[in-house]
PDB file of N, CA and C in Angstrom:
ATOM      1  N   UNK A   1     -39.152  -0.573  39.410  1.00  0.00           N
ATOM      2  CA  UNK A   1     -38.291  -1.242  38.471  1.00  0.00           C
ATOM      3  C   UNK A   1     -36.927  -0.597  38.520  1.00  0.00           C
ATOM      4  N   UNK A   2     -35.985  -1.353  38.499  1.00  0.00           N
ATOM      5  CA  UNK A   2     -34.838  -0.946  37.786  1.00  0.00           C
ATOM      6  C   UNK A   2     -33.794  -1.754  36.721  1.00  0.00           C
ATOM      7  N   UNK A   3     -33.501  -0.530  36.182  1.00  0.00           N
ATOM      8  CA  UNK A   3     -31.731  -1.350  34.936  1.00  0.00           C
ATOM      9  C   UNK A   3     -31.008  -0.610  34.625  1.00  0.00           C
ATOM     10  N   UNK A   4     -30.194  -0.711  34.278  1.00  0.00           N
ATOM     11  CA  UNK A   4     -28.996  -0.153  34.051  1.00  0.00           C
ATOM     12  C   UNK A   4     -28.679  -0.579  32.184  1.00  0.00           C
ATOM     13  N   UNK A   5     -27.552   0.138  31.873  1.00  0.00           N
ATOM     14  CA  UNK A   5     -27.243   0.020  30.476  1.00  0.00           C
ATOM     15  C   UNK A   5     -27.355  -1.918  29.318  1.00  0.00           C
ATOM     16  N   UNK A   6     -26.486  -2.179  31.127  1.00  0.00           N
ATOM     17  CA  UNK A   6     -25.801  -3.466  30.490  1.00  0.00           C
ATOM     18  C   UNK A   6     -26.794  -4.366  29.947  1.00  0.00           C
ATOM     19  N   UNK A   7     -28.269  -4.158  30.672  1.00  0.00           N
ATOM     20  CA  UNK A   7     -28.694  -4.735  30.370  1.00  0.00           C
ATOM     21  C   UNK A   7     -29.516  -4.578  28.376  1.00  0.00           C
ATOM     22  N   UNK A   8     -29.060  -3.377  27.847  1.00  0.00           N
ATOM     23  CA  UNK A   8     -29.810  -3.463  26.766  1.00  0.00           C
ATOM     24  C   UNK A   8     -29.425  -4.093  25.933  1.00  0.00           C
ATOM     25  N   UNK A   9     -29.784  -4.276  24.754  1.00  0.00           N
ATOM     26  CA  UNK A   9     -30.078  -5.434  24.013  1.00  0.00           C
ATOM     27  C   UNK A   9     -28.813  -4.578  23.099  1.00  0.00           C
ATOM     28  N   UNK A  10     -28.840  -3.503  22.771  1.00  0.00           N
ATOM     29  CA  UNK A  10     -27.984  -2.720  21.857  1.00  0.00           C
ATOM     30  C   UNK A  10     -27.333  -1.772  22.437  1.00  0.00           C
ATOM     31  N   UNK A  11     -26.108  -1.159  22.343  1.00  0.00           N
ATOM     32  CA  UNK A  11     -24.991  -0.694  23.520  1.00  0.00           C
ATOM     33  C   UNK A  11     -25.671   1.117  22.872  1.00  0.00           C
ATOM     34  N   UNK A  12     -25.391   2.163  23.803  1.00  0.00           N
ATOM     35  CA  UNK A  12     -25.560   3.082  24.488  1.00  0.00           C
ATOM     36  C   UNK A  12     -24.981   3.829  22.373  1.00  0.00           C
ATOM     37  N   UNK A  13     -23.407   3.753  22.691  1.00  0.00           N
ATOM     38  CA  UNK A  13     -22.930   3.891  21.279  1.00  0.00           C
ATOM     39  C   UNK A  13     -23.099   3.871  20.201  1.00  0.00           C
ATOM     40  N   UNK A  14     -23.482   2.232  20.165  1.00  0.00           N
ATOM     41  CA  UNK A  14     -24.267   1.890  18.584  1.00  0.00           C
ATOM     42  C   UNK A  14     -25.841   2.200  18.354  1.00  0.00           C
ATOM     43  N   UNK A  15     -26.440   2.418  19.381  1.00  0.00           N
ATOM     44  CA  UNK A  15     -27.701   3.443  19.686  1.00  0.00           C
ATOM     45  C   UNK A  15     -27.770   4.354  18.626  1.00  0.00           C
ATOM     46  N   UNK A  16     -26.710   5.141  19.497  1.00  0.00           N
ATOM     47  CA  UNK A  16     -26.282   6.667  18.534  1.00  0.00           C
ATOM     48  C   UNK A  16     -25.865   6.977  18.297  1.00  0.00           C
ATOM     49  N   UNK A  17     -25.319   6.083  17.215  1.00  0.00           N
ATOM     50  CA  UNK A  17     -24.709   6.292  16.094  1.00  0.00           C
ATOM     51  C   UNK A  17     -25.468   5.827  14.729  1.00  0.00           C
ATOM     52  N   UNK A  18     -26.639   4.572  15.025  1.00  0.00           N
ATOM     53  CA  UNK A  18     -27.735   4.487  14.262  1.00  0.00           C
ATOM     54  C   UNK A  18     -28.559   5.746  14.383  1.00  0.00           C
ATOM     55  N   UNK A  19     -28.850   6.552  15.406  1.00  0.00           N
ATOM     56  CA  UNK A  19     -30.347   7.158  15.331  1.00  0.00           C
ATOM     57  C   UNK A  19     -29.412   8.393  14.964  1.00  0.00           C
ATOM     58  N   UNK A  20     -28.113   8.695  14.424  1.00  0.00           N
ATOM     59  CA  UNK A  20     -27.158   9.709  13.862  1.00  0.00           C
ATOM     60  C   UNK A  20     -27.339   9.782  12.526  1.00  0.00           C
ATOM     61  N   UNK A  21     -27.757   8.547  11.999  1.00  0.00           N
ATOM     62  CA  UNK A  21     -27.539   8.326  10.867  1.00  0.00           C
ATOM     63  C   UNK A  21     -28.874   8.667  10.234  1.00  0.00           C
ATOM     64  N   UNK A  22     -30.043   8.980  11.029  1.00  0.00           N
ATOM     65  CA  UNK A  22     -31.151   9.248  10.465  1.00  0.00           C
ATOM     66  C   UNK A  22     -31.706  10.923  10.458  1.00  0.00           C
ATOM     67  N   UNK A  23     -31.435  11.307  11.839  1.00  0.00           N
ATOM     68  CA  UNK A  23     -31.726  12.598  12.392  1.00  0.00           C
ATOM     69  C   UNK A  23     -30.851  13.048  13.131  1.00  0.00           C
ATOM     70  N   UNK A  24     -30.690  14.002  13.310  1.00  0.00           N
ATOM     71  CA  UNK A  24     -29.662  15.109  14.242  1.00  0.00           C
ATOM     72  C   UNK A  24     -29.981  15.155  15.811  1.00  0.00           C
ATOM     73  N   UNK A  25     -29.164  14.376  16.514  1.00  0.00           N
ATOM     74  CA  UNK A  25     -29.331  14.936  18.149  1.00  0.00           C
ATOM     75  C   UNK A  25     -28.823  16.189  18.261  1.00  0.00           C
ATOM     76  N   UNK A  26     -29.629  17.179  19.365  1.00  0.00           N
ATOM     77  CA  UNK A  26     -28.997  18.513  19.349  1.00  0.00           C
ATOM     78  C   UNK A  26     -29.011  18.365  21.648  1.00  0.00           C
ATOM     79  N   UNK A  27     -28.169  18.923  21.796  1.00  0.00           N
ATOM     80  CA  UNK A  27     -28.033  18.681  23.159  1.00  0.00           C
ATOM     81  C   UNK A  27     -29.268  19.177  23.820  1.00  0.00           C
ATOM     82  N   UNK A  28     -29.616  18.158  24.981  1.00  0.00           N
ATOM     83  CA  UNK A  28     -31.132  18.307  25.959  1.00  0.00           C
ATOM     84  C   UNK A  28     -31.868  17.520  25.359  1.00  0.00           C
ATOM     85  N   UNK A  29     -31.914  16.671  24.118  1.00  0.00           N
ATOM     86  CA  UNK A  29     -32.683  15.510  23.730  1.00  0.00           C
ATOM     87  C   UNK A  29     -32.999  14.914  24.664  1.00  0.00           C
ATOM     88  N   UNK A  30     -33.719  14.162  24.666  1.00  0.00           N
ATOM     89  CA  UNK A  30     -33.775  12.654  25.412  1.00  0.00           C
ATOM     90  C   UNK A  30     -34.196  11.583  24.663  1.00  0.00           C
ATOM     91  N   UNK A  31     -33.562  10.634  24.603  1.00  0.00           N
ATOM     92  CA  UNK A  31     -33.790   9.524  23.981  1.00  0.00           C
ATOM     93  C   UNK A  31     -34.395   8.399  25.150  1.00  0.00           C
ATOM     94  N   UNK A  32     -35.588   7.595  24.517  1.00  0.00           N
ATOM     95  CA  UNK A  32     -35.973   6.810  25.434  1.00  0.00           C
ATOM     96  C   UNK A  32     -36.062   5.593  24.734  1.00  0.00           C
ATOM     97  N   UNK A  33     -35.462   4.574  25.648  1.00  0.00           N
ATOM     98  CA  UNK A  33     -35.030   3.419  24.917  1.00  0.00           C
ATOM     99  C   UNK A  33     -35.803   2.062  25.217  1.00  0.00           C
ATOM    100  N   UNK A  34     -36.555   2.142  26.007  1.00  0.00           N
ATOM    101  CA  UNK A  34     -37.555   1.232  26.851  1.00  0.00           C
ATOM    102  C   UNK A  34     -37.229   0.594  27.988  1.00  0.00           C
ATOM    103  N   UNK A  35     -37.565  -0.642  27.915  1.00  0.00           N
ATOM    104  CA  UNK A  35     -37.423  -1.616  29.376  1.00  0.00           C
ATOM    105  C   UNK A  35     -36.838  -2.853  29.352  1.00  0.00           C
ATOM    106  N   UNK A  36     -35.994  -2.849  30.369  1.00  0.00           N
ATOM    107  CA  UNK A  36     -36.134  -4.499  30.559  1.00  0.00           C
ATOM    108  C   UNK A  36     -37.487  -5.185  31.103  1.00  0.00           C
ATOM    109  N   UNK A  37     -37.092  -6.408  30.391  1.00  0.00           N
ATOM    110  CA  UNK A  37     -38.139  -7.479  30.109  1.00  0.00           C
ATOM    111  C   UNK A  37     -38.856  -7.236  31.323  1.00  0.00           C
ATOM    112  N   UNK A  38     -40.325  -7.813  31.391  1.00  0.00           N
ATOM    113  CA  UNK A  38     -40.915  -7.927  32.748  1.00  0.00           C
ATOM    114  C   UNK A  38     -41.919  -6.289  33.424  1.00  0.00           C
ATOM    115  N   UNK A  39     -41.744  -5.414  33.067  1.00  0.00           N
ATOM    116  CA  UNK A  39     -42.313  -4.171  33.661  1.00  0.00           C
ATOM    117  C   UNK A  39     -43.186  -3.788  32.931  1.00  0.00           C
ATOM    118  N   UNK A  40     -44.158  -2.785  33.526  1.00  0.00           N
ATOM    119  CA  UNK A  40     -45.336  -2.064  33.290  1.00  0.00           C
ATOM    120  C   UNK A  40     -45.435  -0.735  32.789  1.00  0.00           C
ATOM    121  N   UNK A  41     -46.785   0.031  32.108  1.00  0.00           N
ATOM    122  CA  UNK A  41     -46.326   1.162  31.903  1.00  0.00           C
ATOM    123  C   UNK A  41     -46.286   2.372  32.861  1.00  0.00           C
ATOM    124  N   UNK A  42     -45.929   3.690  32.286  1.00  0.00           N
ATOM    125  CA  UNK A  42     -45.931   4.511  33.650  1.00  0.00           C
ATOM    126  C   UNK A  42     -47.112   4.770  34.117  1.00  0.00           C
ATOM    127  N   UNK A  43     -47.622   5.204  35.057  1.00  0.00           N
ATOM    128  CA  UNK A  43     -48.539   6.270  35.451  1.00  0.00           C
ATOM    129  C   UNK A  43     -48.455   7.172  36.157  1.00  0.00           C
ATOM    130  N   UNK A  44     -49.545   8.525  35.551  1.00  0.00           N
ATOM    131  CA  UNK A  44     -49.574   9.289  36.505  1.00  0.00           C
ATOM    132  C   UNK A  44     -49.078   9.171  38.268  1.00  0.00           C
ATOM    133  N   UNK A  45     -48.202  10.425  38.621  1.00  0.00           N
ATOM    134  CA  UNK A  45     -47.353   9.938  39.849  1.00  0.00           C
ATOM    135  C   UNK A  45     -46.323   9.202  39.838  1.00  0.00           C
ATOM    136  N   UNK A  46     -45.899   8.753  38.759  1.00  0.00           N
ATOM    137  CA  UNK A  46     -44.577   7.573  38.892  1.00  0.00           C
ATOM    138  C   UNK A  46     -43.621   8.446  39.013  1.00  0.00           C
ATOM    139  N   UNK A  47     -42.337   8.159  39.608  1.00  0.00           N
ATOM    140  CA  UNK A  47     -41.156   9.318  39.472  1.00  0.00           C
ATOM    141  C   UNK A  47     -40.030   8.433  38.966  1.00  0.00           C
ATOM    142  N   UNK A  48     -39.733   9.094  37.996  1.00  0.00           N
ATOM    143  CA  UNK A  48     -38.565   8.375  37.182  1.00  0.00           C
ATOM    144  C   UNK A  48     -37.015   8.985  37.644  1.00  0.00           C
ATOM    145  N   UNK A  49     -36.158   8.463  38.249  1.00  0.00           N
ATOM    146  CA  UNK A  49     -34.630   8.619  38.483  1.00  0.00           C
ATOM    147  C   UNK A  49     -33.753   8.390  37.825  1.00  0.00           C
ATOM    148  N   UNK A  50     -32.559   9.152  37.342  1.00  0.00           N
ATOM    149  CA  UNK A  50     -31.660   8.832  36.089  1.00  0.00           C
ATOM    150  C   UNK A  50     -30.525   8.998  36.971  1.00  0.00           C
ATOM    151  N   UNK A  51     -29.693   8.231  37.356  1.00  0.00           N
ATOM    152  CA  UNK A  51     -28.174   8.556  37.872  1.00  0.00           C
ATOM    153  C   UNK A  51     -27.268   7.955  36.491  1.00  0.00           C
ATOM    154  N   UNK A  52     -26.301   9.464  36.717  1.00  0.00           N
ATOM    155  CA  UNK A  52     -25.535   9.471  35.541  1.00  0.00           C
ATOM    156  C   UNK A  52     -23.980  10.202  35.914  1.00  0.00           C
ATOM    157  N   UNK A  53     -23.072   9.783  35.940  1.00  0.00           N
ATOM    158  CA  UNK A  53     -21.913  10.406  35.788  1.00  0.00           C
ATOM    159  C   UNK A  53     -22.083  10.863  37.748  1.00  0.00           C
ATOM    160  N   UNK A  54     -22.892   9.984  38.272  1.00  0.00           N
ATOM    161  CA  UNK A  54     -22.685  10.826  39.637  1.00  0.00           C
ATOM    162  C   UNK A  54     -23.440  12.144  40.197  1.00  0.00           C
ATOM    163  N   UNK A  55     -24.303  12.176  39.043  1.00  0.00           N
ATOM    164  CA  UNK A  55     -25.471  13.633  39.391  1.00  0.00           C
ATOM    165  C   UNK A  55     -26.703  12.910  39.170  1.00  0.00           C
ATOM    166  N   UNK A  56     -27.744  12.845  39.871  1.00  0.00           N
ATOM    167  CA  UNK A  56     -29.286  12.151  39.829  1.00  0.00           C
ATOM    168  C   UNK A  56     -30.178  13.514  39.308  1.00  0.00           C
ATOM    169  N   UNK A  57     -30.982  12.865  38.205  1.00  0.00           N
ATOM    170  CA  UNK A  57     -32.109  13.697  37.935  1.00  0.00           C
ATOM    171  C   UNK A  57     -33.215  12.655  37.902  1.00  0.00           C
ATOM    172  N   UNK A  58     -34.754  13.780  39.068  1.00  0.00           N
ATOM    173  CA  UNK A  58     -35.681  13.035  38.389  1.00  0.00           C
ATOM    174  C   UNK A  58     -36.734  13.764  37.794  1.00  0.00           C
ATOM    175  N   UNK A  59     -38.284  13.534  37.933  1.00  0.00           N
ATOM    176  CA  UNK A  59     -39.168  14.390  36.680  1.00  0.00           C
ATOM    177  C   UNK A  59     -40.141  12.813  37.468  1.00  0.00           C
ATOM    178  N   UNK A  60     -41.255  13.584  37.686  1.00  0.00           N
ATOM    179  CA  UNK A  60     -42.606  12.945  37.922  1.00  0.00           C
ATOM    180  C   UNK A  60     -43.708  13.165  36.811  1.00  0.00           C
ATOM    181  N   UNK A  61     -44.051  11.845  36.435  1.00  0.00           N
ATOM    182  CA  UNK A  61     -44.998  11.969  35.360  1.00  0.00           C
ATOM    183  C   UNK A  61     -45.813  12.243  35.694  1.00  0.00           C
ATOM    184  N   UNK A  62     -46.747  13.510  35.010  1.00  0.00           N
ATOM    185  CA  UNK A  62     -47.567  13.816  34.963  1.00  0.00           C
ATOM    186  C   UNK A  62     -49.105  13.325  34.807  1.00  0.00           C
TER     187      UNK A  62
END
């Protein structure tokens, strides 16, 4: 699967600035925001890729 921001339903900003308003992000959070329409859940072995600002991180589920 893949997506990118544009596709969410609610922008990156107004995200968090709602979930600000409830609890405190402290840096190294991760917020997980779900999927576009159509996909499955993870499993064991899946490797998830985040490109951001031009630096890729990934993390294989366990």
């Amino acid at each position: 699967q893949q997506g990118n921001t544009q596709q969410m339903m609610v922008g990156i900003f107004e995200l968090m600035a709602y979930m600000s308003t409830h609890f405190s992000l402290q840096p190294g959070d991760v917020v997980l925001t779900g999927t576009p329409a159509g996909v499955g859940p993870l499993t064991s072995g899946d490797v998830l890729i985040l490109n951001l600002a031009g630096y890729e991180f990934s993390a294989r589920v366990a």
